[in-house]
N, C-alpha and C. Protein backbone atom coordinates (compact mmCIF):
# COMPACT_ATOMS: atom_id res chain seq x y z
N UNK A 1 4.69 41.45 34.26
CA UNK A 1 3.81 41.45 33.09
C UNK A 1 3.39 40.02 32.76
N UNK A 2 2.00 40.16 32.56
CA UNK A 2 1.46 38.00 32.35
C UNK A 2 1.90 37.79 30.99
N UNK A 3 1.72 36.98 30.27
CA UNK A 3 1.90 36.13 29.06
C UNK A 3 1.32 36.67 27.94
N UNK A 4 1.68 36.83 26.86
CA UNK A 4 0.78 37.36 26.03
C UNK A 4 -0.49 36.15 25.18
N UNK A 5 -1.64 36.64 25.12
CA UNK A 5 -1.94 35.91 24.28
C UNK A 5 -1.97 35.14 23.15
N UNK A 6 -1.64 33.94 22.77
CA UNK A 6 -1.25 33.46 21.73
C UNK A 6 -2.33 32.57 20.61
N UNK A 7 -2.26 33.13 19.74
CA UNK A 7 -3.53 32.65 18.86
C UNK A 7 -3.05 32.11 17.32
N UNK A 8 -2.90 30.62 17.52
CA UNK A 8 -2.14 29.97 16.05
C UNK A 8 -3.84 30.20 14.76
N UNK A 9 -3.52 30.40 13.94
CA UNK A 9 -4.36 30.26 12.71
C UNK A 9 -4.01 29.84 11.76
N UNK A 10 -4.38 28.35 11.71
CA UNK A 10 -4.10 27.49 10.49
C UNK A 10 -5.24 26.98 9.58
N UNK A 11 -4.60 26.69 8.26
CA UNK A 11 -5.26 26.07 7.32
C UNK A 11 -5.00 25.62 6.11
N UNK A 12 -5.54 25.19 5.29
CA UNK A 12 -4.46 24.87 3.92
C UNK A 12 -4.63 26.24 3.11
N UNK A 13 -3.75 25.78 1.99
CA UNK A 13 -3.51 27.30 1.29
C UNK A 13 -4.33 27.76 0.21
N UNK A 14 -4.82 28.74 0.33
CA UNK A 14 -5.82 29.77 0.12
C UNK A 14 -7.27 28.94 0.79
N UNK A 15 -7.18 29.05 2.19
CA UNK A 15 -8.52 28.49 2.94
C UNK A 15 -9.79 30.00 3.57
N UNK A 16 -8.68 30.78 3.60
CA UNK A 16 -9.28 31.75 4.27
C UNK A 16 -7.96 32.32 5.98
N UNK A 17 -7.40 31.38 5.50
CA UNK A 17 -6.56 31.53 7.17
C UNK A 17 -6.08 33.48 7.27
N UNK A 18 -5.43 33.88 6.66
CA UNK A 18 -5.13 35.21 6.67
C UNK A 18 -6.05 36.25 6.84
N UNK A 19 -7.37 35.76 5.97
CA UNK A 19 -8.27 36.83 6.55
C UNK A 19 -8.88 36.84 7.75
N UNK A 20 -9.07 35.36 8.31
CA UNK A 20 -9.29 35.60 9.19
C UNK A 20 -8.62 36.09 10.47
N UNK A 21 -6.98 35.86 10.30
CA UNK A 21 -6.12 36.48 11.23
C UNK A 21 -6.21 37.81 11.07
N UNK A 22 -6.34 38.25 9.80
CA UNK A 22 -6.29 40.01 9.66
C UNK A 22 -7.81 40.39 10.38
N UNK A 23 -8.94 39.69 10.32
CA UNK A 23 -10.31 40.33 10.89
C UNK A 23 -10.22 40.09 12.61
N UNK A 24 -9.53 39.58 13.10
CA UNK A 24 -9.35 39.07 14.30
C UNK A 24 -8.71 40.89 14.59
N UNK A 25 -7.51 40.77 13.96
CA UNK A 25 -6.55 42.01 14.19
C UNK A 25 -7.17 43.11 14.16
N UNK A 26 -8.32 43.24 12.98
CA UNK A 26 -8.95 44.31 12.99
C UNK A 26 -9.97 45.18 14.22
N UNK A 27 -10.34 43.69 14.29
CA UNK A 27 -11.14 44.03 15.73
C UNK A 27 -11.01 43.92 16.90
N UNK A 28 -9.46 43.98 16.96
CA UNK A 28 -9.02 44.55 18.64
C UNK A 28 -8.57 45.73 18.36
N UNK A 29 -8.34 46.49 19.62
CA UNK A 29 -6.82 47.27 19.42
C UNK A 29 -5.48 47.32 18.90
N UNK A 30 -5.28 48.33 17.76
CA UNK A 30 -3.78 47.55 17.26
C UNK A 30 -2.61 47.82 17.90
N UNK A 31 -2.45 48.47 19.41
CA UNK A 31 -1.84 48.55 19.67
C UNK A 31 -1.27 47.36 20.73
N UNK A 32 -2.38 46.60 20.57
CA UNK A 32 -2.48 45.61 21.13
C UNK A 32 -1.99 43.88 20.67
N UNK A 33 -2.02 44.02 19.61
CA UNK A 33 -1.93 42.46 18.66
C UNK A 33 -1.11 42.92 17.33
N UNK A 34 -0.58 41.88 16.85
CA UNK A 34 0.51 41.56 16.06
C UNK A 34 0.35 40.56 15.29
N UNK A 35 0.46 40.48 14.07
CA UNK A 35 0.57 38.70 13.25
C UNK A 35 1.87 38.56 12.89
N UNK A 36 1.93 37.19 13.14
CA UNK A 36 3.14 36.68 12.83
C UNK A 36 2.85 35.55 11.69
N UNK A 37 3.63 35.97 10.23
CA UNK A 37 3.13 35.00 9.06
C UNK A 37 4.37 34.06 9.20
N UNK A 38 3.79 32.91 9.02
CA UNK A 38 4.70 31.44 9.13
C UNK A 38 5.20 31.57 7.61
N UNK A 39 5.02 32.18 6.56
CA UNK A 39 5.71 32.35 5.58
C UNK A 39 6.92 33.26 5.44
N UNK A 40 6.83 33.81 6.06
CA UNK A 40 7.79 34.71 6.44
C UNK A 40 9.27 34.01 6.88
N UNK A 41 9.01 33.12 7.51
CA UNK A 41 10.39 31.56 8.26
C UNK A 41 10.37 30.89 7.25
N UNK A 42 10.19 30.74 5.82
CA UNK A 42 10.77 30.09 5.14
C UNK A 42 12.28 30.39 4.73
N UNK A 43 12.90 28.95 4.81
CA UNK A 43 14.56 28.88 4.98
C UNK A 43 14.99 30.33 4.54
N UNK A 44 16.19 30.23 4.67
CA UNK A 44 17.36 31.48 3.83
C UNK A 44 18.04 30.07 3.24
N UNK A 45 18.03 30.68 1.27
CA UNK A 45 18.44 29.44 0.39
C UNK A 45 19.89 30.31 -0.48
N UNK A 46 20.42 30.95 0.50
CA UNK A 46 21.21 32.24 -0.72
C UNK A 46 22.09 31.08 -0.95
N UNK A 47 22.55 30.01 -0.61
CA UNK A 47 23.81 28.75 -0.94
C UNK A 47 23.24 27.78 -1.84
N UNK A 48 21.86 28.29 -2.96
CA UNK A 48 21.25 28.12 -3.80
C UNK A 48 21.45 28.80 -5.05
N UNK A 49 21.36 28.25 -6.45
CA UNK A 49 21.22 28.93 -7.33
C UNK A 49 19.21 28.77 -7.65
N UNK A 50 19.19 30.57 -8.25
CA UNK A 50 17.81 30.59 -8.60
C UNK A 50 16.79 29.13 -8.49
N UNK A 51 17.74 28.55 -10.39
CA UNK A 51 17.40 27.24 -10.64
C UNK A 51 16.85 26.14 -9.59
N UNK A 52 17.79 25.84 -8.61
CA UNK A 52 17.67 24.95 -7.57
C UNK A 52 16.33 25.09 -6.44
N UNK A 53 16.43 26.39 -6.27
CA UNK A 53 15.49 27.36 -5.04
C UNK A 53 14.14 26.74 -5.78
N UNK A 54 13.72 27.46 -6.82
CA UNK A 54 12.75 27.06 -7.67
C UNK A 54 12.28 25.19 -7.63
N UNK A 55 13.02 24.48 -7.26
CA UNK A 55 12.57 22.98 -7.66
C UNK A 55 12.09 22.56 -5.71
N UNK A 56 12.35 23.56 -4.96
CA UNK A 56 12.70 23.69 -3.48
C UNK A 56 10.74 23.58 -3.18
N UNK A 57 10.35 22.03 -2.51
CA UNK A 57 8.85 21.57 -1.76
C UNK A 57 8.52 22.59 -0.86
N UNK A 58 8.70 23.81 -1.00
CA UNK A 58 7.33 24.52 -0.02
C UNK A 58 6.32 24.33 0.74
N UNK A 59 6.01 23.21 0.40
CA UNK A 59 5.52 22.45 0.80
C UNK A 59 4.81 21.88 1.87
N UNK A 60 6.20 21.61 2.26
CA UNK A 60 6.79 20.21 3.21
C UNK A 60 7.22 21.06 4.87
N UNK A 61 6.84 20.92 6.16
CA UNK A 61 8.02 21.51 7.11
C UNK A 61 9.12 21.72 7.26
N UNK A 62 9.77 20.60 6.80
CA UNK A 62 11.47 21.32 6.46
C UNK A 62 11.89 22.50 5.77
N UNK A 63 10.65 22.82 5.24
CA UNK A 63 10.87 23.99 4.12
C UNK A 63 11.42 25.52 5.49
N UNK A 64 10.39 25.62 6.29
CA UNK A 64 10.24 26.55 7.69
C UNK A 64 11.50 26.14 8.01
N UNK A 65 11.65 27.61 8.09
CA UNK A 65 13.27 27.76 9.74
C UNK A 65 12.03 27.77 10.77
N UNK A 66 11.12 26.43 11.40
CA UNK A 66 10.73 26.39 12.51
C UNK A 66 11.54 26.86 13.82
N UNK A 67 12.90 26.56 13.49
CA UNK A 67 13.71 26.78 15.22
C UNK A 67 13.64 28.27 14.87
N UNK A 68 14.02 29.46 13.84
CA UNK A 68 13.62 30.53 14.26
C UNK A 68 12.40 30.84 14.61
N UNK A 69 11.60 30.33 13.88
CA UNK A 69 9.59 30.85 14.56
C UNK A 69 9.62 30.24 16.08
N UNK A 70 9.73 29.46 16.16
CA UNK A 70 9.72 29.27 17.90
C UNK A 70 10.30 30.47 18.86
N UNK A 71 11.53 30.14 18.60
CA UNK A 71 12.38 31.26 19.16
C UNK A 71 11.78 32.80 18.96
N UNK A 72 11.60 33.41 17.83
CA UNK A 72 11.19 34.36 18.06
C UNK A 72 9.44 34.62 18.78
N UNK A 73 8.67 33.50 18.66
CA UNK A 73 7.31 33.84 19.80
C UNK A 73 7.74 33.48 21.07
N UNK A 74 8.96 32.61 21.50
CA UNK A 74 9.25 32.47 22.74
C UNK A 74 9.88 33.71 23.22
N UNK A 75 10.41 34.85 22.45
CA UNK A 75 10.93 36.26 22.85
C UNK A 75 9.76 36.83 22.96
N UNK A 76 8.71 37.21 22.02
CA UNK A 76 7.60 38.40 21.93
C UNK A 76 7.27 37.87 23.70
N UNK A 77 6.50 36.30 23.86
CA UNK A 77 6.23 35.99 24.74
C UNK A 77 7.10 36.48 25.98
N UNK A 78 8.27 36.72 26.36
CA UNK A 78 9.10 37.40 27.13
C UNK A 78 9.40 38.76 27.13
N UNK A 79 8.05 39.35 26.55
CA UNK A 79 8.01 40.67 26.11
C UNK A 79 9.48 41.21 25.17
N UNK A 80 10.00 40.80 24.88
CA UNK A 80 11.28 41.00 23.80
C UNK A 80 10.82 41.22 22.42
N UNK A 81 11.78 42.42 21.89
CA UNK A 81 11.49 42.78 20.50
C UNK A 81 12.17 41.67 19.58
N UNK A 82 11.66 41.49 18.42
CA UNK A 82 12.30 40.54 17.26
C UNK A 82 12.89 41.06 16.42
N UNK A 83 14.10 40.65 14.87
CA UNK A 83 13.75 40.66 13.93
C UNK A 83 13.02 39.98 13.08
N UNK A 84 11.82 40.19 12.46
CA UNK A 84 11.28 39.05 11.73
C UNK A 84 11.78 39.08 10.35
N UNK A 85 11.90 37.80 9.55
CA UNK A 85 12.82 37.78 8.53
C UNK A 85 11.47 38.20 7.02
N UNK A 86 11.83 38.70 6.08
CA UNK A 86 11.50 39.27 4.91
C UNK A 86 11.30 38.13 3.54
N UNK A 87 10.27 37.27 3.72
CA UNK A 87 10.59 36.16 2.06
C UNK A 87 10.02 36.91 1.15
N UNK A 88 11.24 37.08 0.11
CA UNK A 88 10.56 37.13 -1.27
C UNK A 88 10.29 36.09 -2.34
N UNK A 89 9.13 35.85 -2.60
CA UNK A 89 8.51 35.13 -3.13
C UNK A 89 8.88 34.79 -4.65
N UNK A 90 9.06 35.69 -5.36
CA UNK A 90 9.23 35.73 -6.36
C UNK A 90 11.01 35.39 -6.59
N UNK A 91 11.54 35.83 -5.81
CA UNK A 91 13.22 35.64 -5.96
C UNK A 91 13.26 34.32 -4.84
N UNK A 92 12.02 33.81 -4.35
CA UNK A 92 12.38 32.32 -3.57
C UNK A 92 13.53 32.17 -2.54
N UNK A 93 13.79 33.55 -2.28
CA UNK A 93 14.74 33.66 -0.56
C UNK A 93 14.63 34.96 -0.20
N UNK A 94 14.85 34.27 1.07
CA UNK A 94 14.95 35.43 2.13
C UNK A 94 15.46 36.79 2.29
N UNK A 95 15.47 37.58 2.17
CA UNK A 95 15.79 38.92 2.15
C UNK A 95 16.52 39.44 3.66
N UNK A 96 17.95 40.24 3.06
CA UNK A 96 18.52 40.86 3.89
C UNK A 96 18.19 41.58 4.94
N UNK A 97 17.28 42.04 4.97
CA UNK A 97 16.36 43.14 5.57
C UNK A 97 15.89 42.21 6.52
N UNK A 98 15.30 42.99 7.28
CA UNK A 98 14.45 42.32 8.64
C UNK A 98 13.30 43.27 8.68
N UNK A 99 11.95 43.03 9.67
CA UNK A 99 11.18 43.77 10.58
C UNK A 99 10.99 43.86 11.57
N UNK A 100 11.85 44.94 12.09
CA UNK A 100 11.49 45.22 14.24
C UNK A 100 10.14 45.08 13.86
N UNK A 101 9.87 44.47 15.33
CA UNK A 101 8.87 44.07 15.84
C UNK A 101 8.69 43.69 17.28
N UNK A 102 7.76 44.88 17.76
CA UNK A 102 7.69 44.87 19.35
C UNK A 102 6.63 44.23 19.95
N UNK A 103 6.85 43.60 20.97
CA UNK A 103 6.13 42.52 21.15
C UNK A 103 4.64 43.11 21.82
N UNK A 104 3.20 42.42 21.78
CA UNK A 104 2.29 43.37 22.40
C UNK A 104 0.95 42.13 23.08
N UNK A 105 -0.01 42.47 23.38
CA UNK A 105 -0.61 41.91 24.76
C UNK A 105 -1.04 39.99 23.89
N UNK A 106 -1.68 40.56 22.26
CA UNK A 106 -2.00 39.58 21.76
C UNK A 106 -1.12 38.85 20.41
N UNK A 107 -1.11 37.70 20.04
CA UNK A 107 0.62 37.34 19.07
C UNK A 107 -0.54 36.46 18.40
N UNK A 108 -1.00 36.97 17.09
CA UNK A 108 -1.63 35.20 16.16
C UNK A 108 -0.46 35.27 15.40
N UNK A 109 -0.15 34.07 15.38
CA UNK A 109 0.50 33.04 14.30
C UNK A 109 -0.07 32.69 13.30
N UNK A 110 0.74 33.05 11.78
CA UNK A 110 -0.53 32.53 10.89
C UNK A 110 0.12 31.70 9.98
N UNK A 111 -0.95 30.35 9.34
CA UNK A 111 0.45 29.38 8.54
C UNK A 111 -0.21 28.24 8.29
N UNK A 112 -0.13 27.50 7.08
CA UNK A 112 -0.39 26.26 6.68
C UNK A 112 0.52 25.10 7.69
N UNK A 113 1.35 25.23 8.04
CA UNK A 113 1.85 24.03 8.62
C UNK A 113 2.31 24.32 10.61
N UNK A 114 1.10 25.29 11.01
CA UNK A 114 1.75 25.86 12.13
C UNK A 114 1.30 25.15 13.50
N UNK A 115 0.20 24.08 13.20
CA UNK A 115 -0.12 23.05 14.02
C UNK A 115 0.81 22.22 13.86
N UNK A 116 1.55 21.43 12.92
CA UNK A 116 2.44 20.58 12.11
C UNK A 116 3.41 20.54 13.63
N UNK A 117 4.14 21.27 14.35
CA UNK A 117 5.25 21.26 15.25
C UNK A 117 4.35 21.21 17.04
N UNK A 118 4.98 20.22 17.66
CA UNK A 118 4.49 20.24 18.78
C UNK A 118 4.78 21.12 19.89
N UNK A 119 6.28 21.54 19.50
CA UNK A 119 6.77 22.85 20.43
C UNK A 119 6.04 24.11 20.05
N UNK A 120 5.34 24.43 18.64
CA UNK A 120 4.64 25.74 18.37
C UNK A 120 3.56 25.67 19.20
N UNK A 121 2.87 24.37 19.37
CA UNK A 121 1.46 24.19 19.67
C UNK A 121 1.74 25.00 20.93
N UNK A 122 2.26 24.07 21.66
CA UNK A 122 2.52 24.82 23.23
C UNK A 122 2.42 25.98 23.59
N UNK A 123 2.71 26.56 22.65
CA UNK A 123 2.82 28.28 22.60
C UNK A 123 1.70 28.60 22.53
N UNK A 124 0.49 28.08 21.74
CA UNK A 124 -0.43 28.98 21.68
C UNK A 124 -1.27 28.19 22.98
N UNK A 125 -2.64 29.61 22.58
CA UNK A 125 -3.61 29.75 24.60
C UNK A 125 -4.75 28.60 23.79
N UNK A 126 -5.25 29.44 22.07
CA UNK A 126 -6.22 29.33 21.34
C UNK A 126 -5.68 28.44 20.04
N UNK A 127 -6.03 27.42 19.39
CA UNK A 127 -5.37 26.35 17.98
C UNK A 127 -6.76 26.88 17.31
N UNK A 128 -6.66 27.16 16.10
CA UNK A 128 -7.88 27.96 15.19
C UNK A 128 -7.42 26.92 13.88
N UNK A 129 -8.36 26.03 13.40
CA UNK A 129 -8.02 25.42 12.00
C UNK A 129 -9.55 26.03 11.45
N UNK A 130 -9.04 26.79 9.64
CA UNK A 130 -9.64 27.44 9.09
C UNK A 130 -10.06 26.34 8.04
N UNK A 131 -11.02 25.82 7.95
CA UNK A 131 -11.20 24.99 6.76
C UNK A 131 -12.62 25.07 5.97
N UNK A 132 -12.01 25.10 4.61
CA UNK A 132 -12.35 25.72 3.27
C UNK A 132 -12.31 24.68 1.85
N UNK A 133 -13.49 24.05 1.45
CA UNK A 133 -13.30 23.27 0.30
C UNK A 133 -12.03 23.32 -0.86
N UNK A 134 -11.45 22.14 -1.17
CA UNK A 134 -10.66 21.96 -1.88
C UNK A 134 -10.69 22.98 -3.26
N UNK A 135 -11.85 23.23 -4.02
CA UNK A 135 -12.02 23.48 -5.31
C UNK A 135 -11.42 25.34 -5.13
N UNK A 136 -12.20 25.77 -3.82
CA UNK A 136 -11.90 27.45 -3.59
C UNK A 136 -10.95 27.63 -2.96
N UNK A 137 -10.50 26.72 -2.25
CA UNK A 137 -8.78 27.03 -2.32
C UNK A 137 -7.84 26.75 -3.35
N UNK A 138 -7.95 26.02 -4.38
CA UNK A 138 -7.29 26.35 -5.57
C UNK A 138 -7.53 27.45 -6.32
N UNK A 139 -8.34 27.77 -6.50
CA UNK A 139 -8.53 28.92 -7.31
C UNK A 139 -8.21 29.98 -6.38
N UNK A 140 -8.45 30.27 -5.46
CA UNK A 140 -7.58 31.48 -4.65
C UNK A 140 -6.72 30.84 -5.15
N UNK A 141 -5.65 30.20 -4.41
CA UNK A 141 -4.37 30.00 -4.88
C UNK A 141 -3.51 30.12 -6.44
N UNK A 142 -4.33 30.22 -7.42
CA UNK A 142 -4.31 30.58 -8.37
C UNK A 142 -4.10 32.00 -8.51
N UNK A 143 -5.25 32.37 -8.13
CA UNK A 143 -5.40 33.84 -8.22
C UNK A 143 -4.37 34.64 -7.86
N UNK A 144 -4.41 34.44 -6.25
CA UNK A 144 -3.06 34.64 -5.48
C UNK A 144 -1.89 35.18 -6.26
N UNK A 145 -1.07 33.49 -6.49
CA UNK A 145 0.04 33.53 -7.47
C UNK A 145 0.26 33.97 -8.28
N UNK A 146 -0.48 34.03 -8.93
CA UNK A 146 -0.62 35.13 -10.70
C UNK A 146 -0.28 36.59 -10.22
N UNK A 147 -1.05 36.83 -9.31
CA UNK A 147 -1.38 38.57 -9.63
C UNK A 147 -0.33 39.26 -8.36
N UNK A 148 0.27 38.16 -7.18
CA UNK A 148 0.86 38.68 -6.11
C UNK A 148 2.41 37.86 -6.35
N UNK A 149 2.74 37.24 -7.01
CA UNK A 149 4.14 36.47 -6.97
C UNK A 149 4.26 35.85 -8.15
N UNK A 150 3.96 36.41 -9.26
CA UNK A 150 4.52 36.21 -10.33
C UNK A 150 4.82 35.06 -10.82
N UNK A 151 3.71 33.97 -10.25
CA UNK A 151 4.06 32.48 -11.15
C UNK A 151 2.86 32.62 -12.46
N UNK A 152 3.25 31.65 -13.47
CA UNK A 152 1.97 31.46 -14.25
C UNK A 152 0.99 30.53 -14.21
N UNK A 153 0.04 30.38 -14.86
CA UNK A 153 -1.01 29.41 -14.24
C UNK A 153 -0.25 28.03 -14.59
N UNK A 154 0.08 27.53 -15.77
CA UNK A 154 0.87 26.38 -15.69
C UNK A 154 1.63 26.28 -14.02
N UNK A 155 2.52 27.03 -13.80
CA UNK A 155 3.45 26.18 -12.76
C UNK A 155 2.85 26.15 -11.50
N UNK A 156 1.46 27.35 -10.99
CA UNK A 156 0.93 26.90 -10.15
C UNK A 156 -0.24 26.13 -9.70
N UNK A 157 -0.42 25.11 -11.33
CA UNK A 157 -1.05 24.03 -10.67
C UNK A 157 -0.21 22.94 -11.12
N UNK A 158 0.77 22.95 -11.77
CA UNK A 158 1.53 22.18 -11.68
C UNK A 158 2.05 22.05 -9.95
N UNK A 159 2.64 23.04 -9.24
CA UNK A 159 2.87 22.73 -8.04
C UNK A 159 1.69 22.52 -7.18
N UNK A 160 0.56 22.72 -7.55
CA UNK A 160 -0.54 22.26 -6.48
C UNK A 160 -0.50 20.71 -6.93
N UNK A 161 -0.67 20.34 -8.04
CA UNK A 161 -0.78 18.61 -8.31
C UNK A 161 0.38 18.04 -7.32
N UNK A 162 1.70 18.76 -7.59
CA UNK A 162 3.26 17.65 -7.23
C UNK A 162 3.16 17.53 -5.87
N UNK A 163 2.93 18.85 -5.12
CA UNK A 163 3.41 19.01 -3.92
C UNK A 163 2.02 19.75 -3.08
N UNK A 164 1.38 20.64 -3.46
CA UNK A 164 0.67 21.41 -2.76
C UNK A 164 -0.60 20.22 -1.86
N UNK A 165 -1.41 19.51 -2.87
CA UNK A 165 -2.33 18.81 -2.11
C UNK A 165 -1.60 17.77 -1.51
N UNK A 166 -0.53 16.83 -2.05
CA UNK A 166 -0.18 15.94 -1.24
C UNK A 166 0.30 16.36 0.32
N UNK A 167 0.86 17.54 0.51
CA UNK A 167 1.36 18.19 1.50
C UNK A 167 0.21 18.37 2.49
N UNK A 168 -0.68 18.74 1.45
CA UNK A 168 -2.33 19.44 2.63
C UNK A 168 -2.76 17.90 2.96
N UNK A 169 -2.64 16.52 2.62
CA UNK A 169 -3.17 15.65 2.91
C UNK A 169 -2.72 14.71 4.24
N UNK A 170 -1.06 15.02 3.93
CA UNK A 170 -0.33 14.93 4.91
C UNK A 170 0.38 15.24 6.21
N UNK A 171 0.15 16.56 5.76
CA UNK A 171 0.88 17.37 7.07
C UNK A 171 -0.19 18.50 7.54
N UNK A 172 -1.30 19.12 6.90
CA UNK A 172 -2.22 19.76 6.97
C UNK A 172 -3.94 19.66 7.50
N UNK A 173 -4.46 18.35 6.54
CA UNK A 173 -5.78 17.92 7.46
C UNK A 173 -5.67 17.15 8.78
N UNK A 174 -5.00 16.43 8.64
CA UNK A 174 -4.47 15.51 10.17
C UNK A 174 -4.91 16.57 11.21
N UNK A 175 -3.96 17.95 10.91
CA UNK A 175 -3.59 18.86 11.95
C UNK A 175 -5.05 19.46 12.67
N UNK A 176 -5.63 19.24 12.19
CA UNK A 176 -7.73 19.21 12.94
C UNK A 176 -8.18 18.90 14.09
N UNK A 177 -6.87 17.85 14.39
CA UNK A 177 -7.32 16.95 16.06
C UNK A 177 -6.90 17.89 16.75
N UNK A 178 -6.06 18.92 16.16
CA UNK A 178 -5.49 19.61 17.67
C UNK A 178 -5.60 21.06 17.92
N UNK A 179 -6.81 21.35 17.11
CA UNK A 179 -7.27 22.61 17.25
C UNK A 179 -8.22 23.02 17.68
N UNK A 180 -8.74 24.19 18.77
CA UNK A 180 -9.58 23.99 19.68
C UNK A 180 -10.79 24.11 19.04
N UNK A 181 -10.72 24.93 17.80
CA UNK A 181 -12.22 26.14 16.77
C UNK A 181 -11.44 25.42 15.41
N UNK A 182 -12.55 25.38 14.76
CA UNK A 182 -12.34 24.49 13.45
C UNK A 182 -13.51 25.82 12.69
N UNK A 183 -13.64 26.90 11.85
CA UNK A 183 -13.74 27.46 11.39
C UNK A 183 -14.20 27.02 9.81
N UNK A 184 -15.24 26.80 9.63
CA UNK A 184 -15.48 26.58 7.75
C UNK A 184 -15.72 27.88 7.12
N UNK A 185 -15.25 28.46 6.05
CA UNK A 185 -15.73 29.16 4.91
C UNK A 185 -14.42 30.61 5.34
N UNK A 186 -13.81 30.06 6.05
CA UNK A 186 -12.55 31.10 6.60
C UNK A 186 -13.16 32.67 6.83
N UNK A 187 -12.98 33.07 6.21
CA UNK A 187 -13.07 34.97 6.48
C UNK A 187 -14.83 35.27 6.00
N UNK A 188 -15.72 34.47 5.46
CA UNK A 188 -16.90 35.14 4.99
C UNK A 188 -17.27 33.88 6.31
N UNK A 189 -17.21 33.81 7.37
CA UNK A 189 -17.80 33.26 9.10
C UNK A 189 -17.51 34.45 10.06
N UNK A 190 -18.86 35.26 9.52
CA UNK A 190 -18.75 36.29 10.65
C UNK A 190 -18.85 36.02 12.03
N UNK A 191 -19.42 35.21 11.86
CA UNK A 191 -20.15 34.83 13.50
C UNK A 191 -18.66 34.09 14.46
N UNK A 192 -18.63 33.09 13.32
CA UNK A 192 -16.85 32.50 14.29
C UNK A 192 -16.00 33.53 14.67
N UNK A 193 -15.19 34.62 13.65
CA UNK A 193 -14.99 35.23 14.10
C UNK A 193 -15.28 36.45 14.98
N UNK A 194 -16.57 36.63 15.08
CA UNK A 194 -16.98 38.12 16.38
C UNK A 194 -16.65 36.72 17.57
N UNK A 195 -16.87 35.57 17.73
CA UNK A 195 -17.53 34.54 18.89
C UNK A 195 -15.82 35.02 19.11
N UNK A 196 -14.84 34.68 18.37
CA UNK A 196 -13.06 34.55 18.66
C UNK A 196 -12.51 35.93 19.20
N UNK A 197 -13.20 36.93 18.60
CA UNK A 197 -12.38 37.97 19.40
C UNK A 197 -13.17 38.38 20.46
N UNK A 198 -14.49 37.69 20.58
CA UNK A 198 -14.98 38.22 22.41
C UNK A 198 -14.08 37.48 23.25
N UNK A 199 -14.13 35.75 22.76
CA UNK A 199 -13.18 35.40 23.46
C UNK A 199 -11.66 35.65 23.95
N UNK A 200 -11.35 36.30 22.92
CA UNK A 200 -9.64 37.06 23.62
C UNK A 200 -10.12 38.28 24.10
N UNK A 201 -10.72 38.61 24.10
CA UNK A 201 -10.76 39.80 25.29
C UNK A 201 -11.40 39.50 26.65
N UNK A 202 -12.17 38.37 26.66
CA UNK A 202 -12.42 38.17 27.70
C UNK A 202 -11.44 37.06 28.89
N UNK A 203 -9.67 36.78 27.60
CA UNK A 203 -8.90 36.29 28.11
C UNK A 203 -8.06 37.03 28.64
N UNK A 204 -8.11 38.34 27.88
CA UNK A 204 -6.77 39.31 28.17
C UNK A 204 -7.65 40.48 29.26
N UNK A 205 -8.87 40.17 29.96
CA UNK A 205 -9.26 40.59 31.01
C UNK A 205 -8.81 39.69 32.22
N UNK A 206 -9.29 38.32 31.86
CA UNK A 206 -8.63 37.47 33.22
C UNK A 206 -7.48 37.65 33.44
N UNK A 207 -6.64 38.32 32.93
CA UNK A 207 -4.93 38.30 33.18
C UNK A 207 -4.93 39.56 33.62
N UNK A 208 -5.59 40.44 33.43
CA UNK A 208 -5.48 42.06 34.03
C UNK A 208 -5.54 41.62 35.31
């Protein structure tokens, strides 16, 4: 069996990166492709109290159990099933629970800091940076938070001031040099994305 296709999708947070991994997904076969959310590898903090978890840079890469995200696309890639780990957002750790997950022809990766590691890069065939003006990714991100994870508007622009943009300035725009499709306006670029999924199918034909 050849390699599966690997398709990283990055961008800063609320750029558009997810929709466009989900419209990618939509328009293959689903029996075919899989996303893998880089939020999902954020640490396990249970040797945390609430309090502490809460003051915890999200930020930053150290935040990612990167050595599990590797490891587990270096299994899908070996056709091997995973557990993928469960973050709850709102309780700021990881959850007991897992999701089987069987590995299938195409694997996007999706994640603000998933260019950030040079061993992830490797992995992927396709580097996709989704980029989206500063002003409409805050306000998604706003939005987001409020209505899907239970912060209030105080603390999530308080954390976009402390940590969120300095993070996107540092560890996030840089990450541009090394992506093959640079994508503006994320999920409302029809055209980028129909151009991205002819192109994986006309990758996962050369391997047939």
């Amino acid at each position: 069996m050849s390699k599966p296709v690997v398709i990283g999708v990055c961008g800063g947070t609320g750029s558009g990166k997810s929709t466009v991994a989900k419209a990618i997904f939509k328009s293959l076969p689903e029996d075919n492709i899989l996303i893998i959310e880089q939020d999902a590898y954020y640490k396990d903090q249970s040797n945390l109290t609430y309090e502490e978890r809460v003051k915890t840079n999200y930020d930053h890469p150290l935040a990612f159990d990167t050595e599990l995200l590797i490891a587990h696309i270096k299994q899908l890639c070996e056709h091997k099933a995973i557990d993928k780990p469960i973050y709850n957002f709102s309780k700021h750790n990881r959850e007991t629970e897992s999701i089987h997950v069987r590995p299938r022809e195409i694997i996007i990766i999706e994640g603000i800091m998933i260019l950030e590691d040079e061993r992830l890069r490797e992995l992927m065939d396709i580097k996709i940076f989704v980029d989206t003006d500063a002003d409409v990714r805050i306000i998604r991100r706003i939005t987001r938070d409020i209505n899907e994870r239970g912060r209030t508007l105080e603390s999530v622009i308080d954390q976009y001031l402390t940590t969120v943009k300095p993070a996107h300035e540092q560890f996030i725009e840089p990450m541009k040099k090394y992506a093959d499709i640079i994508i503006p306006e994320g999920g409302y670029n029809k055209v980028a994305i129909d151009l991205m999924t002819t192109k994986v199918m006309s990758i996962i034909k050369e391997k047939q």
